[in-house]
Protein backbone atom coordinates (compact mmCIF):
# COMPACT_ATOMS: atom_id res chain seq x y z
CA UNK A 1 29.46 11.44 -8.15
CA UNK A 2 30.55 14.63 -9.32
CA UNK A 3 26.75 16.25 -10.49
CA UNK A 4 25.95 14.74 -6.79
CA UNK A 5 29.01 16.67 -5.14
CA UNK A 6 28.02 19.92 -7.07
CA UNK A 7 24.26 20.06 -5.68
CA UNK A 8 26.03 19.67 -1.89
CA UNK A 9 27.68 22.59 -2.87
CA UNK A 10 24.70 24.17 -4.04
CA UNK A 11 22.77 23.28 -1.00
CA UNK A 12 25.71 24.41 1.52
CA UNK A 13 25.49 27.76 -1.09
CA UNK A 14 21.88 28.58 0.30
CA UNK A 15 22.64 27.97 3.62
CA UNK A 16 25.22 30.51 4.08
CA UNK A 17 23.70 33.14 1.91
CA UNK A 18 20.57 32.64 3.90
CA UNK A 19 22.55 32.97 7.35
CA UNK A 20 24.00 36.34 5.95
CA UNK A 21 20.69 37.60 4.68
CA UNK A 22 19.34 36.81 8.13
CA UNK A 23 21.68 38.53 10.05
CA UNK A 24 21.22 41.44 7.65
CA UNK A 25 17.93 42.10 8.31
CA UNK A 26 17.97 41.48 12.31
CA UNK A 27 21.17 43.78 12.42
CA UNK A 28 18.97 46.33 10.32
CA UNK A 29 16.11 45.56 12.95
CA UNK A 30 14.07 43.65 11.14
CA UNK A 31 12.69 40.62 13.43
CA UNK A 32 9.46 39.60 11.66
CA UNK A 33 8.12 39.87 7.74
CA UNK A 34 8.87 37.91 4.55
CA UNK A 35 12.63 38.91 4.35
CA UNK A 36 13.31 36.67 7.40
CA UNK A 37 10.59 33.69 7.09
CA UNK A 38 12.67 33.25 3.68
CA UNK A 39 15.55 33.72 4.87
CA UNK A 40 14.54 30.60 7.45
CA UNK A 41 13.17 28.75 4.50
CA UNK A 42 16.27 28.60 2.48
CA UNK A 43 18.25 27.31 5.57
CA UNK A 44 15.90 24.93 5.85
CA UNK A 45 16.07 23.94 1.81
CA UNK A 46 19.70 24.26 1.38
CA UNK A 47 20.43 21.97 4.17
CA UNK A 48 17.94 19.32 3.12
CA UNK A 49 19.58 19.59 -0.41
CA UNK A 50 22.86 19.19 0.64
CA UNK A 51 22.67 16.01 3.08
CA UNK A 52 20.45 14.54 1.06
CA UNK A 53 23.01 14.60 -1.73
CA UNK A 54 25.32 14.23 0.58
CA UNK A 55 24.27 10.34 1.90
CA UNK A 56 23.38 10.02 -1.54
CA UNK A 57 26.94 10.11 -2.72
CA UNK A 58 28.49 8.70 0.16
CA UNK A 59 25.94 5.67 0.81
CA UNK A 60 23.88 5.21 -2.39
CA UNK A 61 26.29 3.72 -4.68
CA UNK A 62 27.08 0.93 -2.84
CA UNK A 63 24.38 -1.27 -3.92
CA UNK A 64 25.54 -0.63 -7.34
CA UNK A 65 28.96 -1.30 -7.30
CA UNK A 66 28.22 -4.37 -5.20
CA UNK A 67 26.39 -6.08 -7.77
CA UNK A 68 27.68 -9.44 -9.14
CA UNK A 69 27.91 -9.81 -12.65
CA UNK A 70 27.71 -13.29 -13.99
């Protein structure tokens, strides 16, 4: 649970340094090129990372744990 929480963290990392780099290059002007298609990409990546972690942790164990032992 914990190595799950720490990529959701990750993931929520990229988004917001992505939203910062994109509103550092359109304050600077900048409304097309590489800076801001990556920009896009990694808030695009770093939210797929962190809700797939995310229902990962919260709904994946749940088959485990409910597992009889006999």
């Amino acid at each position: 649970m914990v190595k799950n929480k720490g990529f959701e963290w990750f993931g929520f990392i990229i988004v917001i340094v992505s939203i910062f780099a994109n509103g550092s290059f359109r304050t600077d002007g900048i409304t097309t090129g590489t800076g801001i298609n990556l920009s896009v990409i990694g808030i695009i990546v770093g939210a797929i990372i962190a809700f797939t972690f995310f229902f990962i942790r919260k709904f994946g164990n749940k088959a485990v744990s409910n597992k009889s032992v006999n």
